[in-house]
N, C-alpha and C. Protein backbone atom coordinates (compact mmCIF):
# COMPACT_ATOMS: atom_id res chain seq x y z
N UNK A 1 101.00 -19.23 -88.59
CA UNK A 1 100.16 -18.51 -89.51
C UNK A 1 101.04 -17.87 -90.57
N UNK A 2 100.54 -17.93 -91.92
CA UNK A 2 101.34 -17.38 -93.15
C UNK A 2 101.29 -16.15 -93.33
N UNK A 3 102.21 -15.54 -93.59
CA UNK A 3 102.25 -14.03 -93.47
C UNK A 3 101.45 -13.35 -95.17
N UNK A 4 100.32 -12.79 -95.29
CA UNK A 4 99.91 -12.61 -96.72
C UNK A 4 101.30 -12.18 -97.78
N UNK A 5 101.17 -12.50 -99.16
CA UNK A 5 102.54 -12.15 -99.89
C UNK A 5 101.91 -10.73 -100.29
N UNK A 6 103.21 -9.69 -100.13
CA UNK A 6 103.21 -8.62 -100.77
C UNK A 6 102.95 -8.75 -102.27
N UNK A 7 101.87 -7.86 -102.91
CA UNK A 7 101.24 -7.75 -104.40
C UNK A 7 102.80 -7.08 -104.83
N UNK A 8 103.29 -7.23 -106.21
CA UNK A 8 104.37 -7.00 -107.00
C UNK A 8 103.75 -6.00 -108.02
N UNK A 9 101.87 -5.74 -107.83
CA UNK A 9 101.29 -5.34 -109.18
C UNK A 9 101.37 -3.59 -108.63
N UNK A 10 101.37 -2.63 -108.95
CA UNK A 10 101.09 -1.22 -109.07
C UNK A 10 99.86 -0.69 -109.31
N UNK A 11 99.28 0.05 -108.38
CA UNK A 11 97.67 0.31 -108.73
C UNK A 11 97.78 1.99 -109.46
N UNK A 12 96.74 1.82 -110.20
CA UNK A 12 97.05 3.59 -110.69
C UNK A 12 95.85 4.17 -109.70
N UNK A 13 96.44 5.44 -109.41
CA UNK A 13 95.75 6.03 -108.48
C UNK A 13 95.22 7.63 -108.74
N UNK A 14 94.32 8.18 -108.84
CA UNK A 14 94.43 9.26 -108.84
C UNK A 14 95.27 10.82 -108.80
N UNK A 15 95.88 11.31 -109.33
CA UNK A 15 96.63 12.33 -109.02
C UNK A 15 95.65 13.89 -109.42
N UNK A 16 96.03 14.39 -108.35
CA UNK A 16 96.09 15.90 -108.09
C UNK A 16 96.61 16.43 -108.14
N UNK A 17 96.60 17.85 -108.58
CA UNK A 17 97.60 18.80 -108.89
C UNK A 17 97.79 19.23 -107.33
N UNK A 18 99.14 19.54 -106.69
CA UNK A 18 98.94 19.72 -105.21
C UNK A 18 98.12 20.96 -104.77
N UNK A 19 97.61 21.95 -105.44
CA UNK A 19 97.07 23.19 -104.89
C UNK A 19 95.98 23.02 -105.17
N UNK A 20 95.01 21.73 -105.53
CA UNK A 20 93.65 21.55 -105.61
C UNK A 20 92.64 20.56 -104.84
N UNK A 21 92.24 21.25 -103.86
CA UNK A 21 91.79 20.10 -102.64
C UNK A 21 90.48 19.37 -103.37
N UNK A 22 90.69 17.76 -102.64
CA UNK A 22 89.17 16.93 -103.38
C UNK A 22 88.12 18.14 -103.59
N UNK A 23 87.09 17.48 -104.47
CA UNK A 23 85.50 18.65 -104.16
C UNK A 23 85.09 18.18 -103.06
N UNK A 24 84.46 19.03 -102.45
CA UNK A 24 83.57 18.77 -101.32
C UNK A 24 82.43 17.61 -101.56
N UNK A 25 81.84 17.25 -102.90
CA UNK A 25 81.40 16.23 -102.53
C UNK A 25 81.81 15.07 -102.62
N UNK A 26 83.21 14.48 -102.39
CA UNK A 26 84.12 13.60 -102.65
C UNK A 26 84.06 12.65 -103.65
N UNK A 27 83.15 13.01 -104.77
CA UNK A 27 83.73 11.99 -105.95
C UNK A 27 83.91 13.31 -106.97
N UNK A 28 84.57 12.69 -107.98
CA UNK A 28 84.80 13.73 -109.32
C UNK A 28 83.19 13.45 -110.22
N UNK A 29 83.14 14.74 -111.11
CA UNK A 29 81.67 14.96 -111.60
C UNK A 29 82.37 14.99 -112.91
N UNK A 30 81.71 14.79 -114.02
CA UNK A 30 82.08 14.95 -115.51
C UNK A 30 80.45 15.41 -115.91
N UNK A 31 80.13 16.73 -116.74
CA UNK A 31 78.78 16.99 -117.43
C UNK A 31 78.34 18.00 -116.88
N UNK A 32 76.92 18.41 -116.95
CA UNK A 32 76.77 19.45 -116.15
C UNK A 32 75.72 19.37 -115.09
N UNK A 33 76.29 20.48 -113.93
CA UNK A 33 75.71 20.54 -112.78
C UNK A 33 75.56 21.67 -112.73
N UNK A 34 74.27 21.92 -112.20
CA UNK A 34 73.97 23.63 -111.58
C UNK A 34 75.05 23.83 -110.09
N UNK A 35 75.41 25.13 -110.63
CA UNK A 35 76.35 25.28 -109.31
C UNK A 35 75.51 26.55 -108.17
N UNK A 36 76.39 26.90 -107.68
CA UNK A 36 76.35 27.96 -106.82
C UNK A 36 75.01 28.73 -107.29
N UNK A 37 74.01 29.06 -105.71
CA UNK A 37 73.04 30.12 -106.42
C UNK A 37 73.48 31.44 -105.94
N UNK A 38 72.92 32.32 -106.56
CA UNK A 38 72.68 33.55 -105.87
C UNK A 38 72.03 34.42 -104.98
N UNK A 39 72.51 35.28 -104.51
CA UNK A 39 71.60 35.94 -103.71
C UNK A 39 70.13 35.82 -103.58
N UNK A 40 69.20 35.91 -105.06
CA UNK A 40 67.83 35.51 -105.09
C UNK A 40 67.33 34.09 -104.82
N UNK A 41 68.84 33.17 -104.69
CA UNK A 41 68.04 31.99 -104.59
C UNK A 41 67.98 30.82 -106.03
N UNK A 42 68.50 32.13 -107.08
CA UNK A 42 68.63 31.37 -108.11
C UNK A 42 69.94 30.82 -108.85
N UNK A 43 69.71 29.62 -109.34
CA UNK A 43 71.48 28.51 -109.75
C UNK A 43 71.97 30.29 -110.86
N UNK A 44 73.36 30.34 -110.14
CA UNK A 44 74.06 31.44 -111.43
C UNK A 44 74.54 31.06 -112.20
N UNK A 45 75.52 29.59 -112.71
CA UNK A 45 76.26 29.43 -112.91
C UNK A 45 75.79 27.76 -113.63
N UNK A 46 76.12 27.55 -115.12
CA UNK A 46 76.07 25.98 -115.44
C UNK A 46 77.38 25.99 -115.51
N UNK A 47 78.07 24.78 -115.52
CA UNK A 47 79.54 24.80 -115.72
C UNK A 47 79.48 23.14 -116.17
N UNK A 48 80.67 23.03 -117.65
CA UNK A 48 80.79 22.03 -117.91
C UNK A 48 82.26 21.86 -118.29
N UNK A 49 82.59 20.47 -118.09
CA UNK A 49 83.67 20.67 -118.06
C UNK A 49 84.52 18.80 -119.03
N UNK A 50 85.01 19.20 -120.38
CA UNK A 50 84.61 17.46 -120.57
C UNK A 50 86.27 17.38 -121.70
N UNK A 51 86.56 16.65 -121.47
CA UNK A 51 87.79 16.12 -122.09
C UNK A 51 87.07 15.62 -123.84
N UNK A 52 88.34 15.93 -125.19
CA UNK A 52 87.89 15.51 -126.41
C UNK A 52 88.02 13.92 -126.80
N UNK A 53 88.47 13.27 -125.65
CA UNK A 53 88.59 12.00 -126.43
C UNK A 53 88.12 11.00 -125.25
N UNK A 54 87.47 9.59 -125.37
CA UNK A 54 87.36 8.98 -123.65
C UNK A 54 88.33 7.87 -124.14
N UNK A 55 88.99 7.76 -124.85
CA UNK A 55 90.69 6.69 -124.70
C UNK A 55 91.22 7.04 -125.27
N UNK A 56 92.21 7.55 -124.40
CA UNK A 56 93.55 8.76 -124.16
C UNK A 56 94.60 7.68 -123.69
N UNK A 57 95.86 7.71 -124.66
CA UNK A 57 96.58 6.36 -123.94
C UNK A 57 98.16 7.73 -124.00
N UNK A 58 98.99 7.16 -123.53
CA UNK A 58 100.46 8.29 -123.07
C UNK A 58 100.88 8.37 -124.44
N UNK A 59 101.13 9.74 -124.83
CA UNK A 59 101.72 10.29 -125.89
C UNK A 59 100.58 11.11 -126.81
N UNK A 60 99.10 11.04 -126.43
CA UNK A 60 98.29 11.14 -127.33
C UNK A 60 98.00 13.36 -126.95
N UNK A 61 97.63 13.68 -127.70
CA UNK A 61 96.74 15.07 -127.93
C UNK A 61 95.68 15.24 -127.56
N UNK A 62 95.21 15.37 -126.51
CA UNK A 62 93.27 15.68 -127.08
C UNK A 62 93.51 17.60 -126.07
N UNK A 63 92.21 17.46 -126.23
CA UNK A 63 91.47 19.22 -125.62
C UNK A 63 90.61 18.75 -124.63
N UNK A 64 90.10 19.82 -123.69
CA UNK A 64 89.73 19.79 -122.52
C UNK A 64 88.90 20.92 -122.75
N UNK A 65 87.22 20.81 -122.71
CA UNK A 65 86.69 21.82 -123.39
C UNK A 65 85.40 22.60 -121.86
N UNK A 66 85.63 23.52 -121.40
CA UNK A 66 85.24 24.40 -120.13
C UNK A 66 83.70 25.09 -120.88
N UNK A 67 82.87 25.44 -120.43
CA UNK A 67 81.99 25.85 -120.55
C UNK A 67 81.09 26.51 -119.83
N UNK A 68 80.85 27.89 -119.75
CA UNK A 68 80.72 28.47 -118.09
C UNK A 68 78.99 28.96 -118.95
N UNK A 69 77.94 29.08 -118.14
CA UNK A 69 76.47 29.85 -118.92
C UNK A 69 76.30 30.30 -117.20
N UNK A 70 75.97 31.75 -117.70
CA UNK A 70 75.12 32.05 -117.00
C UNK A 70 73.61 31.94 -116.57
N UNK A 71 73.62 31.33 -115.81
CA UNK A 71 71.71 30.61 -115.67
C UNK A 71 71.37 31.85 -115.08
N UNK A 72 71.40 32.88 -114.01
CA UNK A 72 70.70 33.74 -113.32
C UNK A 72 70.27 34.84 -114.61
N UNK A 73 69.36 35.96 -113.85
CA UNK A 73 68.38 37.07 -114.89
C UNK A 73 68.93 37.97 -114.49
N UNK A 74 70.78 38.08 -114.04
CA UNK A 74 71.19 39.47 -113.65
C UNK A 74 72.71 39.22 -114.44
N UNK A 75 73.57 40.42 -114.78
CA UNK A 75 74.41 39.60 -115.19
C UNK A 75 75.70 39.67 -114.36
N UNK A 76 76.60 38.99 -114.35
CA UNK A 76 77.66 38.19 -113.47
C UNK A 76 78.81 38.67 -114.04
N UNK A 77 79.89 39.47 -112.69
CA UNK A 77 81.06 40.36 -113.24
C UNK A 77 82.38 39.84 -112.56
N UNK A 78 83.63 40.45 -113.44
CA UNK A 78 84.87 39.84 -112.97
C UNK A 78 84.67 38.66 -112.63
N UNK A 79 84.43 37.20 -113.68
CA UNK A 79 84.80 35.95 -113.61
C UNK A 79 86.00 36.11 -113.93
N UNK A 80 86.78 35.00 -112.92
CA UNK A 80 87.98 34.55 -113.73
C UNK A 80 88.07 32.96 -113.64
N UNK A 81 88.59 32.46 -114.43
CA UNK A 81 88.68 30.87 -114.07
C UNK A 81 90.06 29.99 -114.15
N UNK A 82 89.93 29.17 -113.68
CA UNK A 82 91.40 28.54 -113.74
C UNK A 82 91.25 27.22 -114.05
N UNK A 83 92.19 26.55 -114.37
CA UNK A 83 92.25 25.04 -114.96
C UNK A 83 93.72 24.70 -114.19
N UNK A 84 93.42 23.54 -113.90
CA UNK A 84 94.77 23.23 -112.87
C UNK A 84 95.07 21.77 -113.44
N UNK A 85 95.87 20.91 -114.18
CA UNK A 85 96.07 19.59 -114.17
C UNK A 85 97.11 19.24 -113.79
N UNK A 86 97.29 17.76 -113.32
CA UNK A 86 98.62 16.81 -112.76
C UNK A 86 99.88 17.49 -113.71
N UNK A 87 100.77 18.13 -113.09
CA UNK A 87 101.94 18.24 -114.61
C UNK A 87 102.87 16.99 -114.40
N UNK A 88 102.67 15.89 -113.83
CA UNK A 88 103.25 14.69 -114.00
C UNK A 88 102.85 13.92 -115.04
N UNK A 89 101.30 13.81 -115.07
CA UNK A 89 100.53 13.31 -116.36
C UNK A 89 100.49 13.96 -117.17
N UNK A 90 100.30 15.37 -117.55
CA UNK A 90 99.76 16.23 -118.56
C UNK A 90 100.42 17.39 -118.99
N UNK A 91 100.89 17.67 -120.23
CA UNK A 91 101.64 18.82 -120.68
C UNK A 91 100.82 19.66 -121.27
N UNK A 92 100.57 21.11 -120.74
CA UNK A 92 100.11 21.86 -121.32
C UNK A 92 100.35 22.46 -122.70
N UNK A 93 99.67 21.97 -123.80
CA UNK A 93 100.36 22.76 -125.39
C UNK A 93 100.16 24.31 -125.15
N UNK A 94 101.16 25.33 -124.50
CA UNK A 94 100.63 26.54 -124.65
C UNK A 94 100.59 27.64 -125.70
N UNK A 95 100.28 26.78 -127.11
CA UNK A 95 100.14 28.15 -127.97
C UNK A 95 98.97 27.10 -128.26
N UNK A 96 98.06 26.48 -127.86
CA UNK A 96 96.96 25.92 -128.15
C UNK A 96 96.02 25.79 -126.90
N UNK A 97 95.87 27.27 -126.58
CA UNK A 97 94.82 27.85 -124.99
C UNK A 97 94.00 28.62 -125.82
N UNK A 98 92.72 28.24 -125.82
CA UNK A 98 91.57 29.44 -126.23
C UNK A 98 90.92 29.88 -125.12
N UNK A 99 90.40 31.42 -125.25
CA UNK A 99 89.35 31.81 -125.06
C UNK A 99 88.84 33.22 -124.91
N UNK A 100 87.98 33.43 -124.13
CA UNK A 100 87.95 34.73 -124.17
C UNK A 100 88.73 36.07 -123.71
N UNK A 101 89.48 35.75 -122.85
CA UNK A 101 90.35 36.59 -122.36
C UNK A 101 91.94 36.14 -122.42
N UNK A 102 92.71 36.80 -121.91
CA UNK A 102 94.20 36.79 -121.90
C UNK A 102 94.42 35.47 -120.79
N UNK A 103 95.44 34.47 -121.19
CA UNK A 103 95.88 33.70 -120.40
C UNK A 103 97.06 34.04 -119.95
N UNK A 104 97.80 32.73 -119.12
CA UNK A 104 98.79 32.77 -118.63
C UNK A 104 98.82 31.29 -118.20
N UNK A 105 99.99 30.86 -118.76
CA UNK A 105 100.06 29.13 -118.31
C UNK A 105 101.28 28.42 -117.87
N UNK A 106 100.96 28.19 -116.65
CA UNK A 106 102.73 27.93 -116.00
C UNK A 106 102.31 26.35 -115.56
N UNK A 107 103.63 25.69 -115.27
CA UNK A 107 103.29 24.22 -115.31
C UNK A 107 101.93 23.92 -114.71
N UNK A 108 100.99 23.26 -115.16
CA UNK A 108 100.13 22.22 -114.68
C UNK A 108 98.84 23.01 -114.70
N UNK A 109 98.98 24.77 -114.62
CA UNK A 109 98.10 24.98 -114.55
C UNK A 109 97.74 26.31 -115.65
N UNK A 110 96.02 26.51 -116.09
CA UNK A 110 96.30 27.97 -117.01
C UNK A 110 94.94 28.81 -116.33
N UNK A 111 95.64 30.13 -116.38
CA UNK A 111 94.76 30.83 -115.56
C UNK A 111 94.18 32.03 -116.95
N UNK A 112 93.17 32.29 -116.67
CA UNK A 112 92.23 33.37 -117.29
C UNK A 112 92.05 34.72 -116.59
N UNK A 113 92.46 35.62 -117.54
CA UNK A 113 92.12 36.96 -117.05
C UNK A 113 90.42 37.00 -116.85
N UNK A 114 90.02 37.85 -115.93
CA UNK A 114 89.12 38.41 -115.69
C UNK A 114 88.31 38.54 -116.63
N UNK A 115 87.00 38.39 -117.15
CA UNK A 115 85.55 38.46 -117.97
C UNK A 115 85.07 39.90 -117.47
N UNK A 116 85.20 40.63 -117.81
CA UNK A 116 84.28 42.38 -117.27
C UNK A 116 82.81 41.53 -116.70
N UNK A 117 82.18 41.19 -117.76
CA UNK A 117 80.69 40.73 -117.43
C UNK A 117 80.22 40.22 -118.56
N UNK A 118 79.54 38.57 -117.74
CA UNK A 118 78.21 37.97 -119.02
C UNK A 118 77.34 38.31 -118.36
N UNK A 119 76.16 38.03 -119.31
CA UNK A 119 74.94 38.85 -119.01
C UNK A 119 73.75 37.51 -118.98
N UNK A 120 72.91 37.98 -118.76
CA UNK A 120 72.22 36.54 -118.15
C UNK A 120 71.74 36.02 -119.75
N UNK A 121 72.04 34.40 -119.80
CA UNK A 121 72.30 33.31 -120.91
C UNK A 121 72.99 33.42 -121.53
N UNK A 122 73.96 34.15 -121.56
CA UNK A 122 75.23 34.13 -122.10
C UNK A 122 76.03 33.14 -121.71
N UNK A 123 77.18 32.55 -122.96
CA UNK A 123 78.09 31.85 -122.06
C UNK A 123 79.58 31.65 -122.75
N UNK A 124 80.61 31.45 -122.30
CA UNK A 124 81.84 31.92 -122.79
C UNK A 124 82.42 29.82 -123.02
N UNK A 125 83.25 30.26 -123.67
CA UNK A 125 84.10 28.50 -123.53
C UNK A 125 85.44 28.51 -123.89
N UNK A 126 86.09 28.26 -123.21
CA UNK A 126 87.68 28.12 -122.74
C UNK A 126 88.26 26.33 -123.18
N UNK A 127 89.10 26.39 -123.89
CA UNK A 127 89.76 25.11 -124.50
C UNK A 127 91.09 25.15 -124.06
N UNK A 128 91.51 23.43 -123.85
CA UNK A 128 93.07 23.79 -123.45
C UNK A 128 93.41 22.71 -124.10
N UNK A 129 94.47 22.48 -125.26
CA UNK A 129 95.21 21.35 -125.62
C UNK A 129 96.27 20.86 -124.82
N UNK A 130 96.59 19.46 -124.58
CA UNK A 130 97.40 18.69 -123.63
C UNK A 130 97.63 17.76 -124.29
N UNK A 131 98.76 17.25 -123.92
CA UNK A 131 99.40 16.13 -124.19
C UNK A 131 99.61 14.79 -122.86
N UNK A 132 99.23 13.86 -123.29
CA UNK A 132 99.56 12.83 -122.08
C UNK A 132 100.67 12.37 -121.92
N UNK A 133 101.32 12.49 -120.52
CA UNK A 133 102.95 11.73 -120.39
C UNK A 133 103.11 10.84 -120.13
N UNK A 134 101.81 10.48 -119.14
CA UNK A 134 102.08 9.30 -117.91
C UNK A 134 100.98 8.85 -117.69
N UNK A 135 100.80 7.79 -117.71
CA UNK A 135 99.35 6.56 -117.41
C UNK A 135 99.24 6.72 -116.07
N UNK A 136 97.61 7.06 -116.07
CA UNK A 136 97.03 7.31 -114.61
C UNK A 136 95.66 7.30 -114.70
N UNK A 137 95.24 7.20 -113.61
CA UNK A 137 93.82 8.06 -113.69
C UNK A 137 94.08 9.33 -113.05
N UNK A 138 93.82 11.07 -113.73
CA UNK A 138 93.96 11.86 -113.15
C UNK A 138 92.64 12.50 -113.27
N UNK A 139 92.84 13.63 -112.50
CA UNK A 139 91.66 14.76 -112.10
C UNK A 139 91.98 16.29 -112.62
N UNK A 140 91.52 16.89 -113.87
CA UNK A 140 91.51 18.26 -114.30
C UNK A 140 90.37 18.86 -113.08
N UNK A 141 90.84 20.25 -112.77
CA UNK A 141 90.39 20.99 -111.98
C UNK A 141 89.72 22.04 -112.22
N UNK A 142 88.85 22.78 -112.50
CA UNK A 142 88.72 23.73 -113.07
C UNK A 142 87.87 24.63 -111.40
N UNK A 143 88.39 25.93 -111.38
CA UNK A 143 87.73 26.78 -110.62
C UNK A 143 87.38 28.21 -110.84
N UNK A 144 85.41 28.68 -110.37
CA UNK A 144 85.75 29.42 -110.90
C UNK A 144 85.65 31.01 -109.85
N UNK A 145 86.00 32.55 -110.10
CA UNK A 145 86.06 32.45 -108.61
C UNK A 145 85.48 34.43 -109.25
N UNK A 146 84.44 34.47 -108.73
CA UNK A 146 83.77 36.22 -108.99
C UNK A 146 84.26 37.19 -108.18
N UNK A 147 84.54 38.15 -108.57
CA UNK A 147 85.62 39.68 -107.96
C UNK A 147 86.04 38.75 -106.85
N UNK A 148 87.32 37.72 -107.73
CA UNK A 148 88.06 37.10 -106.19
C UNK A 148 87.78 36.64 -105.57
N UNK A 149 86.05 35.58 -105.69
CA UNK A 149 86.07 34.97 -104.58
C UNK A 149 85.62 33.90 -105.23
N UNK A 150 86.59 32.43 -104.76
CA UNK A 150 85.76 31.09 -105.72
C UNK A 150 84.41 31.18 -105.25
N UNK A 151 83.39 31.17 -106.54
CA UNK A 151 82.34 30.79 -106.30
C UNK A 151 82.00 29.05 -106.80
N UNK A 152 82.50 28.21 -107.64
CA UNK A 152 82.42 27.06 -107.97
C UNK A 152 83.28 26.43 -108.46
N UNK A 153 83.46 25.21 -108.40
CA UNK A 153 84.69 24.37 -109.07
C UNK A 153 83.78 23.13 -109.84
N UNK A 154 84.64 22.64 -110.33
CA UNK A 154 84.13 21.61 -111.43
C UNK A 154 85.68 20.24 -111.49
N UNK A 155 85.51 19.38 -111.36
CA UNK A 155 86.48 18.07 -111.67
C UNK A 155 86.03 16.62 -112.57
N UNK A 156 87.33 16.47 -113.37
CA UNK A 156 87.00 15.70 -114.67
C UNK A 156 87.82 14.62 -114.63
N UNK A 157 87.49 13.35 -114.24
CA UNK A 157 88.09 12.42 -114.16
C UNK A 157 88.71 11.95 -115.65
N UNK A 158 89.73 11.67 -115.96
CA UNK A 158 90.50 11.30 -117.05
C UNK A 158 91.01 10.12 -116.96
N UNK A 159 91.27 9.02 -117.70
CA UNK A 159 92.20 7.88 -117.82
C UNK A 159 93.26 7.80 -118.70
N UNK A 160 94.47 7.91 -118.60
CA UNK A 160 95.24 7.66 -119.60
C UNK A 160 96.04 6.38 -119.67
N UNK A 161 95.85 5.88 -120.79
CA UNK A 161 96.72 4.25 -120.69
C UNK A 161 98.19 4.39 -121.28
N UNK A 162 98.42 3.21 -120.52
CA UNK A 162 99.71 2.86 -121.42
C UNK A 162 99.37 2.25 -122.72
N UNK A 163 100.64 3.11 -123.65
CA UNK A 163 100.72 3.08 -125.42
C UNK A 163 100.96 1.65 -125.69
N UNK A 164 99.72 1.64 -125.97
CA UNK A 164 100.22 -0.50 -126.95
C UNK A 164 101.08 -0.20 -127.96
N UNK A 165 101.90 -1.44 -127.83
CA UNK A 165 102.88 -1.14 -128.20
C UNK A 165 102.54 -2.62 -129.31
C-alpha cells in the first residue's frame, strides 16, 4: 500500500491574539448582533464591529471601525473596551486611535479608558488604523467589559493577501 504524499502547499489559518479565547459560539460574527441583556430582560448593548476595506493584501492601511449603542431605557456605566489583534499580522498605527476616551496601545492590542456613562440610545465609536504585515486570515477581537466585568465580545474575521506583485 502507497503511503499518501505529504502536501508541499501551506494553508493559511486563522490567528489569534494569544489572550483571546474563540467566542463561545465558535464561528467569528462580522455586523451587528444584540448582545448581553440586562437585568430587565432587555438586549443592553448593539455592538458592531467592521474593518474599512474587504481586500486588504500585506502592506496595505485600512481602519477597524467599533461601534457600541446602548439598546436598554437605563443608562450603562464604566464601559471600557478593548481591541486585541494578531501582532504577527497587524501593526497598530498608534497616533491614528480614535475615540472617546484616553487610550493606551501596546503590541497587538489598544485598550480604552473607562466611559463614566451612556445613556440609553446613545452610542460612542472607537477607530483603530493598522497596517497589514503578513497574509492570513486573522480574527480582531474586540471586548467589552462594565465596572470590570466582560459583559460582551465581538470578532471580525479579516483576510489579508499576499501583495501582487
Amino acid at each position: 500500500m502507497k503511503k499518501p504524499k505529504k502536501s508541499t502547499k501551506t494553508k493559511n489559518r486563522a490567528t489569534r491574539h494569544p489572550a483571546n479565547p474563540l467566542p463561545k459560539t465558535g464561528s467569528a460574527t462580522v455586523g451587528t448582533v444584540l448582545e448581553q441583556e440586562n437585568e430587565h430582560g432587555d438586549p443592553a448593548f448593539t455592538i458592531t464591529l467592521k474593518e474599512s476595506k474587504k481586500k486588504i493584501s500585506v502592506g496595505d492601511i485600512f481602519s477597524y471601525t467599533l461601534e457600541l449603542i446602548n439598546t436598554s431605557n437605563a443608562p450603562v456605566k464604566q464601559i471600557e473596551l478593548m481591541l486585541a489583534f494578531p501582532p504577527e499580522n497587524i501593526e497598530i498605527q498608534k497616533d491614528d486611535v480614535a475615540g472617546p476616551t484616553e487610550v493606551v496601545v501596546v503590541a497587538g492590542m489598544v485598550k480604552y479608558a473607562p466611559i463614566p456613562e451612556i445613556g440609553p440610545g446613545q452610542s460612542v465609536q472607537y477607530k483603530v488604523k493598522v497596517k497589514a504585515t503578513q497574509a492570513g486570515t486573522i480574527q480582531a477581537h474586540a471586548q467589552l467589559l462594565e465596572n470590570g466585568t466582560p459583559r460582551s465580545q465581538k470578532t471580525c474575521e479579516t483576510t489579508i493577501e499576499k501583495k501582487e506583485e
